[in-house]
N, C-alpha and C. Protein backbone atom coordinates (compact mmCIF):
# COMPACT_ATOMS: atom_id res chain seq x y z
N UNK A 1 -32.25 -55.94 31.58
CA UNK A 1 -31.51 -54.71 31.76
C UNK A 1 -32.52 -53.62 32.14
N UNK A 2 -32.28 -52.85 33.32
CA UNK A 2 -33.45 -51.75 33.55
C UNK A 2 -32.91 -50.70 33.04
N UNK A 3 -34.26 -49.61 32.90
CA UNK A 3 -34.31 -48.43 31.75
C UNK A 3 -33.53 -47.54 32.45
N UNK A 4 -32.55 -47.36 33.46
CA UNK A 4 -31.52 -46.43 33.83
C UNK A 4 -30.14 -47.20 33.23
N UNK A 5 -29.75 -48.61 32.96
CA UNK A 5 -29.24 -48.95 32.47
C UNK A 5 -29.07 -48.56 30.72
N UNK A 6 -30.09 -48.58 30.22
CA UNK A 6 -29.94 -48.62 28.91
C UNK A 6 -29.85 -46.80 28.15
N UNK A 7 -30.36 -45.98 29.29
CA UNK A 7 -30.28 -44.50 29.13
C UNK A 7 -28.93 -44.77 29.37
N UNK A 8 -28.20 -45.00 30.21
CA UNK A 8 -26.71 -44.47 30.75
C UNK A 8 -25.80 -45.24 29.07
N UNK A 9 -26.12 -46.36 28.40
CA UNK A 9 -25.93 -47.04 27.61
C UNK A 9 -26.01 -45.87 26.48
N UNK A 10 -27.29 -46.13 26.24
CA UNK A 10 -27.85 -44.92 24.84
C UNK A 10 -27.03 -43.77 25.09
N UNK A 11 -26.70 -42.81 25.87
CA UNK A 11 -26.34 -41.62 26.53
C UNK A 11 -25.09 -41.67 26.07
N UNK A 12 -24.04 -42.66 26.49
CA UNK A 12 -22.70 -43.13 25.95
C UNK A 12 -22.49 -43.41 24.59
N UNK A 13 -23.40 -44.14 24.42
CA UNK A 13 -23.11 -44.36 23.24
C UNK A 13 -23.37 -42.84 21.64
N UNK A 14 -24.41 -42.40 22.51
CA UNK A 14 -24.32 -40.89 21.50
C UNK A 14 -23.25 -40.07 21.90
N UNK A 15 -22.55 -39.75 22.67
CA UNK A 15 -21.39 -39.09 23.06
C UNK A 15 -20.28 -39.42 22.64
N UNK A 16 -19.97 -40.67 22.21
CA UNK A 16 -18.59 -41.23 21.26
C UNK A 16 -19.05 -41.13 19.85
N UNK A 17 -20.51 -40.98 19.12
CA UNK A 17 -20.91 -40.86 18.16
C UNK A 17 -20.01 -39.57 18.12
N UNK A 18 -21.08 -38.31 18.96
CA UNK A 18 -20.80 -36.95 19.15
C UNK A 18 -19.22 -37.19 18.85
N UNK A 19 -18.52 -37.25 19.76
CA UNK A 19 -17.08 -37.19 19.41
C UNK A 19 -16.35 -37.24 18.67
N UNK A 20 -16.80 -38.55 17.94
CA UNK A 20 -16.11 -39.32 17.12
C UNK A 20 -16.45 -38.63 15.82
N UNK A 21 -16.97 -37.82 15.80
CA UNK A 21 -17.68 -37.73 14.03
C UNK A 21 -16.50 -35.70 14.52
N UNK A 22 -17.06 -35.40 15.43
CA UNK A 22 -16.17 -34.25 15.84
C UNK A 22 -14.91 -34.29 15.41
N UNK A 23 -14.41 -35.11 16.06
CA UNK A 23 -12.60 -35.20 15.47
C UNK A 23 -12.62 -35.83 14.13
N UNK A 24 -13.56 -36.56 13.56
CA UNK A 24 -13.39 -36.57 12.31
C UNK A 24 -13.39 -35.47 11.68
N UNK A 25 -14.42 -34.50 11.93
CA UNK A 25 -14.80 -32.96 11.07
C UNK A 25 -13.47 -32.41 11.53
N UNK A 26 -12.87 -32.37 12.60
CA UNK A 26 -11.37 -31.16 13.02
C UNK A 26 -10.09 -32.38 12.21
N UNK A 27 -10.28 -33.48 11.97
CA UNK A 27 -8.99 -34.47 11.04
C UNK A 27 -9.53 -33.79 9.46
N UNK A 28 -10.39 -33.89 9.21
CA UNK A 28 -10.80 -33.83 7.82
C UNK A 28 -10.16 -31.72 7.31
N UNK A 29 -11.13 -31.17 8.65
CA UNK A 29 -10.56 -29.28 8.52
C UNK A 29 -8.93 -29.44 8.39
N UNK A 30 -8.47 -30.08 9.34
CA UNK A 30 -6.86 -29.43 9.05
C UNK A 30 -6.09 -30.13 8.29
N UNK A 31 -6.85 -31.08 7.83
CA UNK A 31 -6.04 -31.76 6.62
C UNK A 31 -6.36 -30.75 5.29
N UNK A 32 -7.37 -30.55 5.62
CA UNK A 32 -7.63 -29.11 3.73
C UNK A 32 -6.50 -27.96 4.03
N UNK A 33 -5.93 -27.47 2.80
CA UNK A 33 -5.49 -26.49 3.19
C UNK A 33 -6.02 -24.98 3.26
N UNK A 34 -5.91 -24.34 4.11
CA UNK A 34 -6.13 -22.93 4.25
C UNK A 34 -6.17 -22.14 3.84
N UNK A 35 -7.22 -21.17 3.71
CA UNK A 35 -6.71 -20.15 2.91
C UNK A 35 -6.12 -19.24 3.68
N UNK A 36 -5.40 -18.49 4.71
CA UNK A 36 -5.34 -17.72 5.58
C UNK A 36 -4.07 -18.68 6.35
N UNK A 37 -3.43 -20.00 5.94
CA UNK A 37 -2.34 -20.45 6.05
C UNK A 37 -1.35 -19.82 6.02
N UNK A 38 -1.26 -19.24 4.67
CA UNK A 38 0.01 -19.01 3.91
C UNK A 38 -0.45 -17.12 3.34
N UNK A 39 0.68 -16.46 3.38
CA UNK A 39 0.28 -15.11 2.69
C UNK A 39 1.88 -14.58 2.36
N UNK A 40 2.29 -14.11 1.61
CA UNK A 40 3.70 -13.63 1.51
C UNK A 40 3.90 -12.77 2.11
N UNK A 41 5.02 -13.00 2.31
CA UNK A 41 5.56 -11.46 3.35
C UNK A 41 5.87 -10.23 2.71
N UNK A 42 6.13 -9.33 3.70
CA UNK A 42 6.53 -7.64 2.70
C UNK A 42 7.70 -8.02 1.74
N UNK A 43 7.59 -7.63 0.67
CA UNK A 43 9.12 -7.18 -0.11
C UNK A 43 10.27 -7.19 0.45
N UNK A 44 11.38 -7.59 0.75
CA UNK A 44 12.78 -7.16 1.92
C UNK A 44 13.14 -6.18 1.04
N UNK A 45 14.27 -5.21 1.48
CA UNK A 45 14.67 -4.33 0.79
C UNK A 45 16.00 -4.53 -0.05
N UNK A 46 16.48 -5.63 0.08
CA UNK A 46 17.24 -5.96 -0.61
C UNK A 46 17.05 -6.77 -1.86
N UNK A 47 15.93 -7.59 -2.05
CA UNK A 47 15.10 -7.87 -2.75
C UNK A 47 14.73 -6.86 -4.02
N UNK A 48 14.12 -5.84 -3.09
CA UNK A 48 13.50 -4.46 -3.71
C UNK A 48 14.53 -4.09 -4.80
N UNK A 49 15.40 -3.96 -4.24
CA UNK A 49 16.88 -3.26 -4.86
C UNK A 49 16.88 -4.29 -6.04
N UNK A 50 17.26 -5.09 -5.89
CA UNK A 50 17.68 -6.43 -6.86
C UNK A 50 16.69 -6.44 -8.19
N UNK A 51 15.14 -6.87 -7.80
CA UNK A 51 14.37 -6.35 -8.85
C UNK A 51 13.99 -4.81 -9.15
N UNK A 52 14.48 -4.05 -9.12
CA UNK A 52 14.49 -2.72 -9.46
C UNK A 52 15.87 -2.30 -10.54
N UNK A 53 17.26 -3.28 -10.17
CA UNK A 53 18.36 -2.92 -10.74
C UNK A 53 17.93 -3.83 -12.23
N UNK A 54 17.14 -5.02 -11.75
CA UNK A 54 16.81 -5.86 -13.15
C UNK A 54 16.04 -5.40 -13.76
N UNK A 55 15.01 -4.44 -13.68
CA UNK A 55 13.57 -3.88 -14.00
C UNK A 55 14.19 -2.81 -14.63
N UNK A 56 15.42 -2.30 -14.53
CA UNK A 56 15.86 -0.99 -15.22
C UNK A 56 16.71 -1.52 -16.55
N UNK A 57 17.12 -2.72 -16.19
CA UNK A 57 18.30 -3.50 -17.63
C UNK A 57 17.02 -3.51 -18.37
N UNK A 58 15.75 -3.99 -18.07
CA UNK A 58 14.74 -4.47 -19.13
C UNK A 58 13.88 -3.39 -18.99
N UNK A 59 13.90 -2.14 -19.97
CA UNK A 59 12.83 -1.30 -20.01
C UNK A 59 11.43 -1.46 -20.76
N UNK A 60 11.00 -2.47 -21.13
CA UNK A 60 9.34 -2.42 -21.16
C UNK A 60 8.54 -3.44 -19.89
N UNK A 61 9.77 -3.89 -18.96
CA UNK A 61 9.46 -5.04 -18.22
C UNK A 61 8.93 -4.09 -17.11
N UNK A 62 7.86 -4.59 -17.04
CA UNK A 62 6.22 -3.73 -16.06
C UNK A 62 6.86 -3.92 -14.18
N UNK A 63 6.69 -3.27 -13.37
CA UNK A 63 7.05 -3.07 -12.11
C UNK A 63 6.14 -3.47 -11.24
N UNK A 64 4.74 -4.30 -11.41
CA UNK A 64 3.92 -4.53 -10.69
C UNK A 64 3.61 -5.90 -10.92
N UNK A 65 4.98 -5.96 -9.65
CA UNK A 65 5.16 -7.42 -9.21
C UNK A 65 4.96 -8.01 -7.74
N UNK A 66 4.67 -8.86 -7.00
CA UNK A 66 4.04 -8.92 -6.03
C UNK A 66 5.26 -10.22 -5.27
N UNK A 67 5.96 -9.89 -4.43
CA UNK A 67 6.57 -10.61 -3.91
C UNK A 67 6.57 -12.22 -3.33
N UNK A 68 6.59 -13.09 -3.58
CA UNK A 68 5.97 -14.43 -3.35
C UNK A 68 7.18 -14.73 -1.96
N UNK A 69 8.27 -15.12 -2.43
CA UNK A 69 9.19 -15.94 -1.36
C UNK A 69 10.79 -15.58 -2.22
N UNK A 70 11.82 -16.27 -0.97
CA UNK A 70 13.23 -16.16 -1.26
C UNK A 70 14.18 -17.07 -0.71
N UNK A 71 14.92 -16.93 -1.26
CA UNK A 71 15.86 -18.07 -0.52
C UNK A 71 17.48 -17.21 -0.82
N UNK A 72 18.72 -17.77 0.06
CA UNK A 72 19.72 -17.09 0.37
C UNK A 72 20.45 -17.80 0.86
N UNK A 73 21.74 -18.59 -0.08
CA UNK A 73 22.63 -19.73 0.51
C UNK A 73 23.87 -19.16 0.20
N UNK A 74 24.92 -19.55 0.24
CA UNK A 74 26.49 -19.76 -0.36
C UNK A 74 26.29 -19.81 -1.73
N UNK A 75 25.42 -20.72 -2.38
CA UNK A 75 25.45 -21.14 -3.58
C UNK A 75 24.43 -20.85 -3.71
N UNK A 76 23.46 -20.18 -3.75
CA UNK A 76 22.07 -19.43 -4.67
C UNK A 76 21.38 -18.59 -3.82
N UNK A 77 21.42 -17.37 -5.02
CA UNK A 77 19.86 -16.23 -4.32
C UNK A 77 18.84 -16.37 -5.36
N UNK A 78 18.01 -16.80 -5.01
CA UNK A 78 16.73 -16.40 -5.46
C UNK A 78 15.74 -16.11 -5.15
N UNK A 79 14.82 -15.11 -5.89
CA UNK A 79 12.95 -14.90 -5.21
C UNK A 79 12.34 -14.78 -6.68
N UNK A 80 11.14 -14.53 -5.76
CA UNK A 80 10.05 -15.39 -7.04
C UNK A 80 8.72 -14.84 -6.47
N UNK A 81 8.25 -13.92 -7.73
CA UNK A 81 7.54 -13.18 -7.66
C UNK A 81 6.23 -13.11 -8.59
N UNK A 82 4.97 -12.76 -8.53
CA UNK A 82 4.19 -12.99 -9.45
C UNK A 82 3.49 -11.19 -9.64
N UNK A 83 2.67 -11.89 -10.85
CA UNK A 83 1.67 -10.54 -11.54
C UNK A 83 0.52 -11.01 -12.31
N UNK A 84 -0.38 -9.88 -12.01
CA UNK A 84 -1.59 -10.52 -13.52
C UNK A 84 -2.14 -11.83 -13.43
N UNK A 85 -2.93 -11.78 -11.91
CA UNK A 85 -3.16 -13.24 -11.85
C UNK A 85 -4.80 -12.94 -12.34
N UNK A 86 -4.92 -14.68 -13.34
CA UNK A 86 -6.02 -14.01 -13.93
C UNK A 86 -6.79 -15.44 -13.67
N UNK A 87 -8.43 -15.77 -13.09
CA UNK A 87 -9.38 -16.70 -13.18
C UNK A 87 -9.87 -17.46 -14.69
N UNK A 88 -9.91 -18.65 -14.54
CA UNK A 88 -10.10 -19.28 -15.53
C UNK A 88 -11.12 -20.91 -14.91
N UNK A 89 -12.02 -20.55 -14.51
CA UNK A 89 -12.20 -21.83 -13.87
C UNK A 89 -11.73 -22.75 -12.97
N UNK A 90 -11.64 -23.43 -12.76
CA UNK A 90 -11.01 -23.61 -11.28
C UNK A 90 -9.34 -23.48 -10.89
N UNK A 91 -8.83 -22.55 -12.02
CA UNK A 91 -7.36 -22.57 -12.23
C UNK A 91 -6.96 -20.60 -12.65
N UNK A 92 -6.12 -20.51 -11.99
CA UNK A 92 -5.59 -19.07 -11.55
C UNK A 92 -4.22 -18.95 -12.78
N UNK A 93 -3.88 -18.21 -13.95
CA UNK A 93 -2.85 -18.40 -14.57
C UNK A 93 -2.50 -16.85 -14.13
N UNK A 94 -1.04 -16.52 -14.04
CA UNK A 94 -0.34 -15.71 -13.80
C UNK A 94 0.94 -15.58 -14.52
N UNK A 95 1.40 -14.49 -14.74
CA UNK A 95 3.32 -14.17 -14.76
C UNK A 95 3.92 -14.87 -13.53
N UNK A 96 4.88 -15.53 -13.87
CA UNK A 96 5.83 -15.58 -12.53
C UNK A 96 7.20 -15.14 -13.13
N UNK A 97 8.06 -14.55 -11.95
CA UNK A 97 9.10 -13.72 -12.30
C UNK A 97 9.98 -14.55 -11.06
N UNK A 98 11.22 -15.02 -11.61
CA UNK A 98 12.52 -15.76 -11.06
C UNK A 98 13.50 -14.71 -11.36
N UNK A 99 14.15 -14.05 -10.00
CA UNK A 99 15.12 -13.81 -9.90
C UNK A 99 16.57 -14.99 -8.90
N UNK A 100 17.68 -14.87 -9.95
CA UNK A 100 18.61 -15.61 -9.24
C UNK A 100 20.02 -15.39 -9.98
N UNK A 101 20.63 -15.77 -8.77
CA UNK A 101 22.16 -16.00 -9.27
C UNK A 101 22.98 -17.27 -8.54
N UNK A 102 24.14 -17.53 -9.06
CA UNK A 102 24.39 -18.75 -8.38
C UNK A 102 26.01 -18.32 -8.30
N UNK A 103 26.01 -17.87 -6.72
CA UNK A 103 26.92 -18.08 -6.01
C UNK A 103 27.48 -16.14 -5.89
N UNK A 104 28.13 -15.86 -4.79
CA UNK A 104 27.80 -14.33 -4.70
C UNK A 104 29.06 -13.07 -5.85
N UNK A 105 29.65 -13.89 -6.60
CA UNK A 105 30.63 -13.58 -7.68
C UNK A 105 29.93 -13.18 -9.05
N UNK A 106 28.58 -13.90 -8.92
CA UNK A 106 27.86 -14.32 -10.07
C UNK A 106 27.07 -13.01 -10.77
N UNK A 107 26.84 -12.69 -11.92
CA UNK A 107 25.86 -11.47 -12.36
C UNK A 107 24.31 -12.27 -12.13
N UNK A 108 23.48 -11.23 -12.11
CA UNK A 108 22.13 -11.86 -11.88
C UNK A 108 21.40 -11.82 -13.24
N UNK A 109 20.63 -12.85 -12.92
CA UNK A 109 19.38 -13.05 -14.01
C UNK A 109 17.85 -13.25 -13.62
N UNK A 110 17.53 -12.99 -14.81
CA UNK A 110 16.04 -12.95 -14.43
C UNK A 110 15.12 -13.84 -15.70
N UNK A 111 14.33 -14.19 -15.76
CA UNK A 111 13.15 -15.27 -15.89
C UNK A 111 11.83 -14.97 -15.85
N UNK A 112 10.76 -14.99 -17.05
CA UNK A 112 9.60 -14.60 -17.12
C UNK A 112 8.95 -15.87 -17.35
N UNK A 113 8.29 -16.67 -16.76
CA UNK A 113 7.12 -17.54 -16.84
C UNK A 113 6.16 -17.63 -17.08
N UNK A 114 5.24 -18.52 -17.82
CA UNK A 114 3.66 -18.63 -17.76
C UNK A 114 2.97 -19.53 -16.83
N UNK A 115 2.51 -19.34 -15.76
CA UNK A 115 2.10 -20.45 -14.98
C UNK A 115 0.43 -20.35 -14.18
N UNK A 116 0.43 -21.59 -14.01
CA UNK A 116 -0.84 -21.64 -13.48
C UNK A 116 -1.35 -21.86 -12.09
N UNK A 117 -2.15 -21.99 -11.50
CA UNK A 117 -2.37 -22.63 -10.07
C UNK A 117 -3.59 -23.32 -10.49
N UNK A 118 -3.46 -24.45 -9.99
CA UNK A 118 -4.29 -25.51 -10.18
C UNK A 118 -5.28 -25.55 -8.83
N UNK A 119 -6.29 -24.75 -8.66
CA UNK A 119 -7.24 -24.74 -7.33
C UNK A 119 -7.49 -25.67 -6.52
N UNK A 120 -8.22 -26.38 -7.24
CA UNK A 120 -8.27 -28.20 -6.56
C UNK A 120 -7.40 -28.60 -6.47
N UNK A 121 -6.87 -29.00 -6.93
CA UNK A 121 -5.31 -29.78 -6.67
C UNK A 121 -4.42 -29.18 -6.46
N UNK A 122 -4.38 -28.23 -6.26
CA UNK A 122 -3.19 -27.70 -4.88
C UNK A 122 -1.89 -27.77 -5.60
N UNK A 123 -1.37 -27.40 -7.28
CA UNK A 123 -0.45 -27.67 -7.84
C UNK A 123 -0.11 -26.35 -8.62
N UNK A 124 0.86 -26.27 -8.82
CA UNK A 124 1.85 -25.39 -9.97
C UNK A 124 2.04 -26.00 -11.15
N UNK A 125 1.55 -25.28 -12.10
CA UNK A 125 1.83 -25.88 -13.52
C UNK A 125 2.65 -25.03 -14.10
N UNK A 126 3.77 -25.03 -15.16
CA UNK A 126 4.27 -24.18 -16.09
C UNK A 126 4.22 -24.61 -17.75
N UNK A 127 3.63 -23.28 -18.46
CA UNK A 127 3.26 -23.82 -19.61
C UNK A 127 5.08 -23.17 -20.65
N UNK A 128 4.79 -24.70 -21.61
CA UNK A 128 6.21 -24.56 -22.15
C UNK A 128 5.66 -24.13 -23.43
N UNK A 129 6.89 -23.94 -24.36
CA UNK A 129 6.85 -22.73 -25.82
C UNK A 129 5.67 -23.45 -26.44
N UNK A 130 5.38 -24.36 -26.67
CA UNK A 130 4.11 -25.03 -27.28
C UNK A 130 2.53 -25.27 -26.64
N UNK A 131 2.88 -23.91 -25.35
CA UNK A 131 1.22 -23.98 -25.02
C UNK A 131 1.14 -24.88 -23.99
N UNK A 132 1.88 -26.24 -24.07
CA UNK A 132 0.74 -27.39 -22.98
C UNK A 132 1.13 -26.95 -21.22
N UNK A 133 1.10 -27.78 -20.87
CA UNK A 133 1.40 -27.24 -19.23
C UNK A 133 1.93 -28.85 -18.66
N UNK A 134 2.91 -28.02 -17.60
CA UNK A 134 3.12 -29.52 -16.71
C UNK A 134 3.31 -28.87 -15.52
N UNK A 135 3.20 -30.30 -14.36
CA UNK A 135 3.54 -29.69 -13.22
C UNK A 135 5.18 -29.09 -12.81
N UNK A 136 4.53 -28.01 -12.02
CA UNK A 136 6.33 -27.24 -11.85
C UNK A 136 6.16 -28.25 -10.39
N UNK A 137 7.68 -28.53 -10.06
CA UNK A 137 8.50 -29.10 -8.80
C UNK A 137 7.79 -28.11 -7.82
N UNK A 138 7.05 -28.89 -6.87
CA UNK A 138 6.28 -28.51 -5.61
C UNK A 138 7.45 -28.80 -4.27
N UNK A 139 7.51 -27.85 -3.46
CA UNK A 139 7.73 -27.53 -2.20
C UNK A 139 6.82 -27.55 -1.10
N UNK A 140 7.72 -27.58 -0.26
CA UNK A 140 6.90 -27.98 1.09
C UNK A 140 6.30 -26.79 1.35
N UNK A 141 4.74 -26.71 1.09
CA UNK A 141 3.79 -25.33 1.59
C UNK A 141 3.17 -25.34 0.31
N UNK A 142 3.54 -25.49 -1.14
CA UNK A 142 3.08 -25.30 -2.05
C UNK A 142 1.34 -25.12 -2.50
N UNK A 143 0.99 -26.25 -1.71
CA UNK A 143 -0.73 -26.25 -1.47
C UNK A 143 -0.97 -25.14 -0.82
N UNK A 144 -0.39 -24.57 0.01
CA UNK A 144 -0.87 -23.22 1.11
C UNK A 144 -1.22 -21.90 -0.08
N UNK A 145 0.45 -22.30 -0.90
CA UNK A 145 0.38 -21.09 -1.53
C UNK A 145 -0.46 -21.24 -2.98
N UNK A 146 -0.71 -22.08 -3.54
CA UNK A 146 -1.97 -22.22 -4.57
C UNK A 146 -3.38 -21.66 -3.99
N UNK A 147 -3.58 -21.99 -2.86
CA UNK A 147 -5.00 -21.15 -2.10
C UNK A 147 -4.92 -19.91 -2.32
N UNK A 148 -3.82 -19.51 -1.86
CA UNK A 148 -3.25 -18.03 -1.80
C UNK A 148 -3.95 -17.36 -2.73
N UNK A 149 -3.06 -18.08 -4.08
CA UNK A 149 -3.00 -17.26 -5.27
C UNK A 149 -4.40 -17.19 -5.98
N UNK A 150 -5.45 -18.73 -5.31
CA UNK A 150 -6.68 -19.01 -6.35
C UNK A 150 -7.28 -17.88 -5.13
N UNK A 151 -7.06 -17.57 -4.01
CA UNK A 151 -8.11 -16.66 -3.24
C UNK A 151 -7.65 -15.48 -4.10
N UNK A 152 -6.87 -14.76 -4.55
CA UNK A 152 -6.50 -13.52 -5.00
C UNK A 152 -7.18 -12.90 -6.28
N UNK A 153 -7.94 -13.90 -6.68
CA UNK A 153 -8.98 -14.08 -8.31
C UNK A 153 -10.46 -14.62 -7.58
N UNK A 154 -10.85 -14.51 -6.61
CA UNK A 154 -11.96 -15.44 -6.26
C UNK A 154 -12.93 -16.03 -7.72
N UNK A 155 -13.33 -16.90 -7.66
CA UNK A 155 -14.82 -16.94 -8.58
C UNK A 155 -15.77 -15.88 -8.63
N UNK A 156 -16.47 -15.78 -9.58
CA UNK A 156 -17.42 -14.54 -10.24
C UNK A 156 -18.50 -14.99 -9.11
């Protein structure tokens, strides 16, 4: 084999290395999730209204709440909102606040939580009357929004 042969060889063969390890590093990036994925949107104003009419039934219940997400069917309103997110090692614990009603006849209620974000693992925990924690029912994005919440406490 002559030495223009085995350059054009060697040459190729580092260029599918090159490549190949490339799209591994861009398969491996967009498989992590993001921090800059996911961010909640403004408050809606109807929303606003809703926790403001509930925030006035409960007068020591604190107003600095931070809008997460909502949903709006025939058969359920709810949003879900957090506060007081506080670092603990690789895990973010916060208030979470559930507003909902079921079905548009219905009076509304509201819901105070203890929950966590699990950093690494990309999970929602809720701790029950005895302290321990389990995972809360994950949704599609849920990992986006655990980044979210562990970027909002960074590490010391």
């Amino acid at each position: 084999m002559s030495i223009v042969s085995r350059l054009k060889i060697s040459v190729g063969l580092r260029t599918m290395a090159i490549t190949g390890s490339t799209a591994a590093a861009v398969s491996l990036a967009s498989a992590w999730p993001s921090h800059a994925s996911w961010a909640p949107k403004p408050e809606p104003k109807f929303w606003s209204e809703v926790r403001q009419q509930m925030m006035d039934q409960e007068t020591s219940a604190p107003s600095d709440w931070t809008f997460m997400e909502a949903m709006q069917s025939p058969k359920i309103d709810a949003a879900e909102y957090l506060r007081n997110p506080r670092r603990r090692d690789q895990a973010v614990t916060f208030t979470a606040l559930l507003l909902m009603r079921k079905g548009d006849g219905n009076p509304w209620g509201s819901r105070q939580l203890s929950m966590r974000a699990q950093c690494l693992e990309g999970v929602l925990e809720r701790q029950d009357q005895q302290g321990g924690w389990s995972v809360y029912p994950g949704r599609q994005g849920t990992a986006s929004k655990v980044n979210w919440i562990c970027a909002q406490v960074p590490n010391p």
